[in-house]
N, C-alpha and C. Protein backbone atom coordinates (compact mmCIF):
# COMPACT_ATOMS: atom_id res chain seq x y z
N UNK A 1 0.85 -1.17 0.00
CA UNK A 1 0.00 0.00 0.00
C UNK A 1 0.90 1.24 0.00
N UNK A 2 0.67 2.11 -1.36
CA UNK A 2 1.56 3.44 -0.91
C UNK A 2 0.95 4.19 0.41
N UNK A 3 1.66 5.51 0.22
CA UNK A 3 2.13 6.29 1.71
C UNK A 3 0.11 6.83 1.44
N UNK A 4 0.29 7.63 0.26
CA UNK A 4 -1.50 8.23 0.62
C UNK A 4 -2.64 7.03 0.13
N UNK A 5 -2.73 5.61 0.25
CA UNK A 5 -3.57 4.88 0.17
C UNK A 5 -3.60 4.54 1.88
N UNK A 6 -2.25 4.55 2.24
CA UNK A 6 -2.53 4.19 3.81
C UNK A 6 -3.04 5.57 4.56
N UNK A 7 -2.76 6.81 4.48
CA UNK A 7 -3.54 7.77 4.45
C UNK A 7 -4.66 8.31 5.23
N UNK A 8 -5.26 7.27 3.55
CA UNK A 8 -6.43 7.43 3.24
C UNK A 8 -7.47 6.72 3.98
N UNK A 9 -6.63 4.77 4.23
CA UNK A 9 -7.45 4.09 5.45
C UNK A 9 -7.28 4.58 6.84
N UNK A 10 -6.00 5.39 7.27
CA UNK A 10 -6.00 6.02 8.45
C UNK A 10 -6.74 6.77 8.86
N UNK A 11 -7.42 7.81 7.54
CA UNK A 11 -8.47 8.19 8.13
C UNK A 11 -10.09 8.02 7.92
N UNK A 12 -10.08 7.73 7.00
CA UNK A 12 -11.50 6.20 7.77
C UNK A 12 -11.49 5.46 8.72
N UNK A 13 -10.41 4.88 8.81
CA UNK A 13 -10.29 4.58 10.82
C UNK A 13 -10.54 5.18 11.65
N UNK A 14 -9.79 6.68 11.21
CA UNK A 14 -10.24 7.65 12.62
C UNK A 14 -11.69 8.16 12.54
N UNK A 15 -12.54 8.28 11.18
CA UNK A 15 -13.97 8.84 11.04
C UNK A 15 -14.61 7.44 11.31
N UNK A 16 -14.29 6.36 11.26
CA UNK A 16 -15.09 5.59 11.49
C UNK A 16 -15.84 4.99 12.56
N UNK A 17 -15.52 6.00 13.70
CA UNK A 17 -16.33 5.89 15.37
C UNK A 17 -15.42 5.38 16.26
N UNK A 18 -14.58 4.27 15.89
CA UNK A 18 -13.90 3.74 16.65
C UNK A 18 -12.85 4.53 17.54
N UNK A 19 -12.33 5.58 17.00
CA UNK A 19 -11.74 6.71 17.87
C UNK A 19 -12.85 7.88 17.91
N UNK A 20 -14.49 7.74 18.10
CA UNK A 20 -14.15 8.65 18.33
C UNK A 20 -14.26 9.99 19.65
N UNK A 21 -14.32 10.85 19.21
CA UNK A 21 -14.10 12.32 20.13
C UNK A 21 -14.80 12.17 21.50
N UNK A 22 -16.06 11.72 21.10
CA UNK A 22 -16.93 11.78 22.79
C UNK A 22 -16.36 10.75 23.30
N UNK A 23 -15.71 9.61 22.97
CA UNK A 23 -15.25 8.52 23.90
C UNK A 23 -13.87 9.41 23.98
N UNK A 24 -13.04 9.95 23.63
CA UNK A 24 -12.21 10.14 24.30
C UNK A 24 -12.63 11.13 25.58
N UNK A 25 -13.22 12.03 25.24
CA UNK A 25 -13.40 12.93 26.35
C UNK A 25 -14.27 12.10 27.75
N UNK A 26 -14.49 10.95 27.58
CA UNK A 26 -14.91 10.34 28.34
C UNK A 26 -15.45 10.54 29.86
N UNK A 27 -16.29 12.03 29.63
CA UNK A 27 -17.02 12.21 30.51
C UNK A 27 -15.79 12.94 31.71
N UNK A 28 -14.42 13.60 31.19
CA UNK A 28 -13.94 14.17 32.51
C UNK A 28 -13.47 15.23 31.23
N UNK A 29 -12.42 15.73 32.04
CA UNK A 29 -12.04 17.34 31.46
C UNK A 29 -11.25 17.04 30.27
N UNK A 30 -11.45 17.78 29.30
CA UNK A 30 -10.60 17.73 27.92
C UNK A 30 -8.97 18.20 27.89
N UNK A 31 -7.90 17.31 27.12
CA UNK A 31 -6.77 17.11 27.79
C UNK A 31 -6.44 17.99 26.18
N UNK A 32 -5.28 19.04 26.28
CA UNK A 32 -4.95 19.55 24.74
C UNK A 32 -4.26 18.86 23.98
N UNK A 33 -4.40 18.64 22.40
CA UNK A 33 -4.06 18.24 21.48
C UNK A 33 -4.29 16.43 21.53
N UNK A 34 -5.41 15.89 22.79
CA UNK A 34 -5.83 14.97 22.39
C UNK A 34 -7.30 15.06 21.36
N UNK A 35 -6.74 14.42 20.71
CA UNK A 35 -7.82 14.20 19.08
C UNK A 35 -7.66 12.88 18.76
N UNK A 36 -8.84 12.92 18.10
CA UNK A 36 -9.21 11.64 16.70
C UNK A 36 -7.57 11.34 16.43
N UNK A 37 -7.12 12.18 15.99
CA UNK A 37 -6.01 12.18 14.66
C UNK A 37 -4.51 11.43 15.60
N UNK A 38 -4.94 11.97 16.81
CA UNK A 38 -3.49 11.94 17.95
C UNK A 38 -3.91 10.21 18.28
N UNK A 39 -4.81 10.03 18.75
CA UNK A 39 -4.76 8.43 19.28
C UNK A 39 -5.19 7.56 18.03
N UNK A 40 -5.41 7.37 16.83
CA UNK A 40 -5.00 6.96 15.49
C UNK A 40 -3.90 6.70 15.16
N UNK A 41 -3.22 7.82 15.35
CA UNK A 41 -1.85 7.41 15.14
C UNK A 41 -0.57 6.83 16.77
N UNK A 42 -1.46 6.93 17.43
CA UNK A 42 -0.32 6.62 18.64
C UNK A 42 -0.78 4.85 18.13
N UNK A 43 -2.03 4.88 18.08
CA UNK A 43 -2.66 3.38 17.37
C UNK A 43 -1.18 2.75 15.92
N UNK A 44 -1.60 4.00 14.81
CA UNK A 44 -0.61 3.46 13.96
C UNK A 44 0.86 2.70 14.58
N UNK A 45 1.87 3.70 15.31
CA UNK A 45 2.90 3.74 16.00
C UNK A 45 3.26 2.76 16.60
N UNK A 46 2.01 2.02 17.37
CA UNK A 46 2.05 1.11 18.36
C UNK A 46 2.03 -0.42 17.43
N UNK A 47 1.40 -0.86 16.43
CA UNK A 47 1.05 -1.64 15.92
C UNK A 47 0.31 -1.90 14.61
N UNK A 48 0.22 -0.57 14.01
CA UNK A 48 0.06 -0.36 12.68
C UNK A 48 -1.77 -0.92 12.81
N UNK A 49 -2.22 -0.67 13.81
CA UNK A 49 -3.16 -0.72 14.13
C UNK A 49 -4.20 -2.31 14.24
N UNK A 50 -3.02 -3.10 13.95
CA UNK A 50 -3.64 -4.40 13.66
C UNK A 50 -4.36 -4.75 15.10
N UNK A 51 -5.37 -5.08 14.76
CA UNK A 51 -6.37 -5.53 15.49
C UNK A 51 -5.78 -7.30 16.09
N UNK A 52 -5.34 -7.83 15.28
CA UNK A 52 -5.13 -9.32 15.34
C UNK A 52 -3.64 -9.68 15.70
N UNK A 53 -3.52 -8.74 16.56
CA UNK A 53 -1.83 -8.61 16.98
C UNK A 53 -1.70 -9.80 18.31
N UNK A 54 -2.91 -9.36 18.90
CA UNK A 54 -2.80 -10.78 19.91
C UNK A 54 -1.66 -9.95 21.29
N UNK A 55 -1.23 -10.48 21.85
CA UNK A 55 -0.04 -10.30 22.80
C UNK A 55 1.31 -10.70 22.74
N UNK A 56 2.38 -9.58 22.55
CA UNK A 56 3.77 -10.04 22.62
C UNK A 56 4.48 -9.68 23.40
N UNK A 57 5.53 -10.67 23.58
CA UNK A 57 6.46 -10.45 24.93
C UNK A 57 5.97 -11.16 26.05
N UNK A 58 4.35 -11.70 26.10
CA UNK A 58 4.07 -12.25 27.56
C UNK A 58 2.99 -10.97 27.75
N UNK A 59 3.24 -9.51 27.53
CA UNK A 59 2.45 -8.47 28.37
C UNK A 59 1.93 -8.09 27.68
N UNK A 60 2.23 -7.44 26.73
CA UNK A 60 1.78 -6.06 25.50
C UNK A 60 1.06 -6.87 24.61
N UNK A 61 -0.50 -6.12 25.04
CA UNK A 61 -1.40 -6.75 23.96
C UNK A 61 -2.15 -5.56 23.61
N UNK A 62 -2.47 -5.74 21.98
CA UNK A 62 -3.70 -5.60 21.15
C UNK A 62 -3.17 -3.99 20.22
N UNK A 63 -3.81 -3.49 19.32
CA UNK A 63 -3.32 -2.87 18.97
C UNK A 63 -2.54 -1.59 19.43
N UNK A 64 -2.85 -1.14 20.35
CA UNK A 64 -2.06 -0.42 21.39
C UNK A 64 -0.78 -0.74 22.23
N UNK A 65 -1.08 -2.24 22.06
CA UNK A 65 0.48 -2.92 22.74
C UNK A 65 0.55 -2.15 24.21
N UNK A 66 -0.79 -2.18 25.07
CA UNK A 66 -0.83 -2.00 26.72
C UNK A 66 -0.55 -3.22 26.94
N UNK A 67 0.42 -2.77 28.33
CA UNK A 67 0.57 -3.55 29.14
C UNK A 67 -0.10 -3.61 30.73
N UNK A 68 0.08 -4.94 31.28
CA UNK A 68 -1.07 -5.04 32.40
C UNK A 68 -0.77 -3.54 33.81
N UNK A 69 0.43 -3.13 34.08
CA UNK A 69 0.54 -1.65 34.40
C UNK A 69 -0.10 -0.97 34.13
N UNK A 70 0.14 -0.52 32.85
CA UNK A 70 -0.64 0.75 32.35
C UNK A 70 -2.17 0.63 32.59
N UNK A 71 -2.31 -0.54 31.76
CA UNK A 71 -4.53 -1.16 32.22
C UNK A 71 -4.75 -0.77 33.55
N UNK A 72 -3.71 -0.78 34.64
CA UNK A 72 -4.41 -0.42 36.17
C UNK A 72 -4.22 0.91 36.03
N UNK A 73 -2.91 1.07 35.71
CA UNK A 73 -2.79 2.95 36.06
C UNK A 73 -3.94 3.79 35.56
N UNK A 74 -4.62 2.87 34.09
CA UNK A 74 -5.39 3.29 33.37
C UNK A 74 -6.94 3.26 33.64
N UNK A 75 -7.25 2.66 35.35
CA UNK A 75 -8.36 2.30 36.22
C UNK A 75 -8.84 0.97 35.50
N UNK A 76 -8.33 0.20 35.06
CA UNK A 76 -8.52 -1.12 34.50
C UNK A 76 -10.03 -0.69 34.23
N UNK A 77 -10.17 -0.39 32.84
CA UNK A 77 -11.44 -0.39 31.98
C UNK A 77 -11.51 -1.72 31.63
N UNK A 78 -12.86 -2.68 31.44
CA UNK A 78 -13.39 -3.57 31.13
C UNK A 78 -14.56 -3.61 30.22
N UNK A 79 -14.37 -4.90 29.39
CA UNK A 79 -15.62 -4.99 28.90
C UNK A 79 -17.12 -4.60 29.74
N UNK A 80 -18.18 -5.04 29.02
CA UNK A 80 -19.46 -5.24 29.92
C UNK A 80 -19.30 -6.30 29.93
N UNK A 81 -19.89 -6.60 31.64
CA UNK A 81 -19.86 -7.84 32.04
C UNK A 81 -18.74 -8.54 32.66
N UNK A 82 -17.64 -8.08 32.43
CA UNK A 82 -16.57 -8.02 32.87
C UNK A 82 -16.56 -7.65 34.46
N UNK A 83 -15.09 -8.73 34.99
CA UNK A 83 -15.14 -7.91 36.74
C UNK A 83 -13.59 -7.78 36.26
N UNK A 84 -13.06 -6.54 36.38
CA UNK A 84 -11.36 -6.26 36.49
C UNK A 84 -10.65 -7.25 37.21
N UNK A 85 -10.97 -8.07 38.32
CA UNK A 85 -10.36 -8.74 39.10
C UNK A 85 -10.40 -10.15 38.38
N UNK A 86 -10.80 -10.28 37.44
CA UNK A 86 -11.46 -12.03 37.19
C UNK A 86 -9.80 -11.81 36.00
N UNK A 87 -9.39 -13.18 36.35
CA UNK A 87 -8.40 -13.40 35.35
C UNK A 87 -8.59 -13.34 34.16
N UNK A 88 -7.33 -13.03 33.20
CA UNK A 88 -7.83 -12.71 31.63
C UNK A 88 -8.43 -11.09 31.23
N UNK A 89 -9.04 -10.42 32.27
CA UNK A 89 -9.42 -9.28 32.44
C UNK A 89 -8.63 -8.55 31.34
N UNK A 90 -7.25 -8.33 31.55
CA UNK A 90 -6.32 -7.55 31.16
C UNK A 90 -6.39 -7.57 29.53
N UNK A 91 -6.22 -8.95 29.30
CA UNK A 91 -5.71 -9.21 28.08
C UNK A 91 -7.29 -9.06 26.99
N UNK A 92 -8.49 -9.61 28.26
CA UNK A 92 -9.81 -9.26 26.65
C UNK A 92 -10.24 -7.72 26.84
N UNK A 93 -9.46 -7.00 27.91
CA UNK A 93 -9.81 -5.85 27.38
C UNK A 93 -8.90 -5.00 26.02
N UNK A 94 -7.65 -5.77 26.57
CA UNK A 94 -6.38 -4.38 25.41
C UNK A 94 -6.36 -5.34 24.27
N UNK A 95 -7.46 -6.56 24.19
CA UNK A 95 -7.48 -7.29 22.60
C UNK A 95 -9.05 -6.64 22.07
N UNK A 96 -9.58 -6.05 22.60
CA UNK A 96 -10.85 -5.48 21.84
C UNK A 96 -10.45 -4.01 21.56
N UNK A 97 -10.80 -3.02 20.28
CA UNK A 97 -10.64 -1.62 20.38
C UNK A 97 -11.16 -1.00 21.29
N UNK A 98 -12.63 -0.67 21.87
CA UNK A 98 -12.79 -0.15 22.05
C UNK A 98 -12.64 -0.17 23.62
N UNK A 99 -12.20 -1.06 23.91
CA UNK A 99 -12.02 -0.97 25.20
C UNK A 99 -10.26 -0.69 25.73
N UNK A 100 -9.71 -0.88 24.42
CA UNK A 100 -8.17 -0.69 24.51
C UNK A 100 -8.22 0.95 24.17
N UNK A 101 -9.14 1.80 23.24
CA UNK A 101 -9.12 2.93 23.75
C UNK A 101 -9.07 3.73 24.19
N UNK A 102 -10.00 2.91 24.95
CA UNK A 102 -10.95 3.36 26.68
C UNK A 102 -9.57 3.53 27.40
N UNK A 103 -9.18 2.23 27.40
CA UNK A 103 -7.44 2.57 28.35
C UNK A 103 -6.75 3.20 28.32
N UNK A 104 -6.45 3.67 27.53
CA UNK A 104 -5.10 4.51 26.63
C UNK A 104 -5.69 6.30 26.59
N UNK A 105 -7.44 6.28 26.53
CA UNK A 105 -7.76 7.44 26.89
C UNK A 105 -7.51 8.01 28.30
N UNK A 106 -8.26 6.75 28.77
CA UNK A 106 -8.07 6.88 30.75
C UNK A 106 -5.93 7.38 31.09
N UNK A 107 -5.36 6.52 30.24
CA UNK A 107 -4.31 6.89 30.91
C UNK A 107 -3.44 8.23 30.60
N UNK A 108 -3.81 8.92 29.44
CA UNK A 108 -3.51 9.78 28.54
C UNK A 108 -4.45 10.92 29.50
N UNK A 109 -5.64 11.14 29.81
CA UNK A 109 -6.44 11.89 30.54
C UNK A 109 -5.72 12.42 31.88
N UNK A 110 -5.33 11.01 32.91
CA UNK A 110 -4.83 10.74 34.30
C UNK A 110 -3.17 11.67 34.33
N UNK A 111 -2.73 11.12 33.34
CA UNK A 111 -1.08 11.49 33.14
C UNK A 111 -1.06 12.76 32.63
N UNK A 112 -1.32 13.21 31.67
CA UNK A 112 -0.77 13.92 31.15
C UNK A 112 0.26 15.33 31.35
N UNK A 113 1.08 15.82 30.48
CA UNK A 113 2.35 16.45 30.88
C UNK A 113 2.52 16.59 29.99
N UNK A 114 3.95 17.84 30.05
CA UNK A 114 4.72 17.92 29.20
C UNK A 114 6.00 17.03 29.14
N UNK A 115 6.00 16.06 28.41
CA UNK A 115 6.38 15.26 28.56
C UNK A 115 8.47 15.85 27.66
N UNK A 116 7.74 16.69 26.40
CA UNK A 116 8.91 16.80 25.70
C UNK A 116 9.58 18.41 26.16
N UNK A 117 9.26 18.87 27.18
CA UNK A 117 9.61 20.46 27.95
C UNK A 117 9.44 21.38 27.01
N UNK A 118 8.54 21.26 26.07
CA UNK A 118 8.49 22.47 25.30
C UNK A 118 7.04 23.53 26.08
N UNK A 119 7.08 23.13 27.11
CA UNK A 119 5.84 24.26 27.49
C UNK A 119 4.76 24.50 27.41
N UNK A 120 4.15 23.07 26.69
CA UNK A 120 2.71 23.24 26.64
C UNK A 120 2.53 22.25 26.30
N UNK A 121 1.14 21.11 26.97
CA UNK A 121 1.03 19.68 26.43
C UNK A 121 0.18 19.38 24.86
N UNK A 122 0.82 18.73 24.39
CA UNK A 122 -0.18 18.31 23.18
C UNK A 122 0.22 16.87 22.69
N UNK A 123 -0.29 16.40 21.43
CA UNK A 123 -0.11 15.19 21.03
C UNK A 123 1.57 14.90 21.21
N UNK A 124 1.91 15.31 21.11
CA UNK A 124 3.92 15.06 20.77
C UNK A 124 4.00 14.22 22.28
N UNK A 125 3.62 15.51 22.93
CA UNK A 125 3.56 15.05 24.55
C UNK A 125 2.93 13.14 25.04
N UNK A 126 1.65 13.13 23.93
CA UNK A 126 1.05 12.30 24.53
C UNK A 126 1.45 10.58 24.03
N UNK A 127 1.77 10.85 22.78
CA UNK A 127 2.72 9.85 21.71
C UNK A 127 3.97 9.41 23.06
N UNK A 128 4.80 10.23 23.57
CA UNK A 128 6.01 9.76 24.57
C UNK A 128 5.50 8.91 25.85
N UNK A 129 4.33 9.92 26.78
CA UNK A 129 3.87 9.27 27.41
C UNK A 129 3.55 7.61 27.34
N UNK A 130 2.45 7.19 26.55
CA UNK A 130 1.67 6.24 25.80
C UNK A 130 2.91 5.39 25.78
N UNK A 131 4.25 5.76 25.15
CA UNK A 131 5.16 4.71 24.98
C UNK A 131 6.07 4.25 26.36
N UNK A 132 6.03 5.46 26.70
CA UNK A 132 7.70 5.37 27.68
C UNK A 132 6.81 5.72 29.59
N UNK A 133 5.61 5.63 29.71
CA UNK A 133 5.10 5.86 30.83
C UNK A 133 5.16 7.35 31.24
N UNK A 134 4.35 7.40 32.52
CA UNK A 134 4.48 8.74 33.36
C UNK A 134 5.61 9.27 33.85
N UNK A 135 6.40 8.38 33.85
CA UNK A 135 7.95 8.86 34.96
C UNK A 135 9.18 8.80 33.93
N UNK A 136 8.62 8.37 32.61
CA UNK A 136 10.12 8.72 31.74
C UNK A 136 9.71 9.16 30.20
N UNK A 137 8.58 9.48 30.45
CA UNK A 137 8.24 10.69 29.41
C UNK A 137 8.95 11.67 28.40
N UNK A 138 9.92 12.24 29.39
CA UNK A 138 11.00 13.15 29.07
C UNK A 138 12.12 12.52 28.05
N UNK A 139 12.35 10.92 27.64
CA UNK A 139 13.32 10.44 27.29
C UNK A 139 13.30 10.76 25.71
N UNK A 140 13.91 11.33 24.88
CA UNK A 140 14.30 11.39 23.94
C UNK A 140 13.92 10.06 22.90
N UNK A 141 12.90 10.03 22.04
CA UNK A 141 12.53 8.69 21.50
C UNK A 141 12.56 9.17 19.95
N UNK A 142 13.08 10.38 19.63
CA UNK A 142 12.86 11.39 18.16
C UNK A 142 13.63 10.02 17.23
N UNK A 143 14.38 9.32 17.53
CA UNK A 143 15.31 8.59 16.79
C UNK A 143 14.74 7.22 16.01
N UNK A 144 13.58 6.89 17.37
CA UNK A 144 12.60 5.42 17.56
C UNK A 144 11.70 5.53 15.94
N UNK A 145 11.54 4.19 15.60
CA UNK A 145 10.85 3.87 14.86
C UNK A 145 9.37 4.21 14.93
N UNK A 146 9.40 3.99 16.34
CA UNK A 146 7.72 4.14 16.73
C UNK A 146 7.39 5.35 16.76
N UNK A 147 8.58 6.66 16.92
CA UNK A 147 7.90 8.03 16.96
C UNK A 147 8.01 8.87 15.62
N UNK A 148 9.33 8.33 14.99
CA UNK A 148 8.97 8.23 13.44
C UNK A 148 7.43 7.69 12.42
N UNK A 149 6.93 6.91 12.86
CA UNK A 149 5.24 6.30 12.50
C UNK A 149 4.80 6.92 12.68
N UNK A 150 4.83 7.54 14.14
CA UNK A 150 3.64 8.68 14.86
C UNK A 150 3.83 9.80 13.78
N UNK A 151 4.82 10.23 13.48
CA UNK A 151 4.83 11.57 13.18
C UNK A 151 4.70 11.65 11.16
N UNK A 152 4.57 10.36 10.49
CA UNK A 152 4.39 10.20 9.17
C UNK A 152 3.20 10.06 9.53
N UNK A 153 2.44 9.56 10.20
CA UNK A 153 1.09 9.10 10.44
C UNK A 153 0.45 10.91 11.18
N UNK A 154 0.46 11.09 11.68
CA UNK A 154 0.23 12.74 11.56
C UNK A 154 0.06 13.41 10.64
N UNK A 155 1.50 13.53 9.90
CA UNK A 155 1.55 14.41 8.92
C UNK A 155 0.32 14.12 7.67
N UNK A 156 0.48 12.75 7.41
CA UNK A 156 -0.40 12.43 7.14
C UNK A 156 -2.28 12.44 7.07
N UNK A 157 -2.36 12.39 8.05
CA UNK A 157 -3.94 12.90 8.55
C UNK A 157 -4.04 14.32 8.40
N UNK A 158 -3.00 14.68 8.23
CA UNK A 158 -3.26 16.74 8.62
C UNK A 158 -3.23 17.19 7.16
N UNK A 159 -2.34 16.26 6.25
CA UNK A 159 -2.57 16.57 4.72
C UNK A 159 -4.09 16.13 4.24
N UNK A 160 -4.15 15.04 4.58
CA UNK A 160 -5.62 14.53 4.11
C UNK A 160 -6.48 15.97 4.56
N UNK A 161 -6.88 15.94 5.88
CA UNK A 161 -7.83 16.60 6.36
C UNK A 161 -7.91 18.28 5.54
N UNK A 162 -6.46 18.54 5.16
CA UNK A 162 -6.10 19.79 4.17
C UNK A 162 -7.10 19.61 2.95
N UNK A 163 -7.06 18.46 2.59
CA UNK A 163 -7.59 18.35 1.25
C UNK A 163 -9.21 18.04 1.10
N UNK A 164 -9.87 18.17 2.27
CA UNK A 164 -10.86 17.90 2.41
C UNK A 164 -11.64 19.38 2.48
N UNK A 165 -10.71 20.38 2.96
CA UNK A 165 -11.59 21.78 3.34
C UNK A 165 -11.26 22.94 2.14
């Protein structure tokens, strides 16, 4: 798939509900430069969004590649029907989207910072977090593959969305 066919499904992914806006704001205070466009691509970054990624390493599951940490830090969101405490918890929540969302919103909401010291939080900020946690945020990842994705996968959505108005 070239660079604007993938694009193009990136953002039908992001219009397509599954990210979207009212679930992030998820009923608490609105966090800056979280958007559609920002957790799409922390999605791209993480796993190219594959749904059928399953769990690697033992921890990091689903397209977000959370791990069972973050799911608590993240108030362990669950399916319906679901009890957080019942084993497996972890893993059928960060293997379904919308509940691996849910997580990654919750923890992105809870945390957030300036993660890269430029003085004001926004997606850049929230891309480091998402990867490197609350307490090492600050680490320099400009070099990483994964923040390279983030930031073609951006640019990306922001050209599309150009061409739409």
């Amino acid at each position: 798939m070239d660079r604007s066919s993938h694009a193009v499904v990136l953002l039908v992914f992001a219009s397509c509900g599954v990210f979207s806006y009212a679930q992030l704001i998820d009923s608490r205070q609105a966090v800056p430069g979280w958007t559609e466009n920002c957790i799409t691509c922390i999605c791209e970054a993480s796993s190219g969004c594959n749904e059928t990624i399953g769990c690697i390493d033992g921890n990091y599951c689903g397209m977000f590649l959370i791990g069972d940490e973050y799911w608590r830090d993240a108030e362990s969101p669950v399916l319906d029907g679901d009890d957080p405490s019942d084993p497996g918890a972890f893993q059928r929540c960060a293997l379904d989207p919308f509940c691996a969302s849910k997580a990654v919103n919750r923890y992105i909401q809870k945390f957030a910072q300036d993660c890269n010291r430029d003085r004001r939080i926004n997606c850049d900020d929230h891309v480091r977090l998402h990867y490197l946690g609350q307490t090492q945020c600050s680490i320099r990842i400009n070099h990483l593959p994964y923040y390279q994705t983030f930031r073609t996968c951006m640019r990306a959505l922001s050209a599309e969305s150009r061409k739409g108005n």
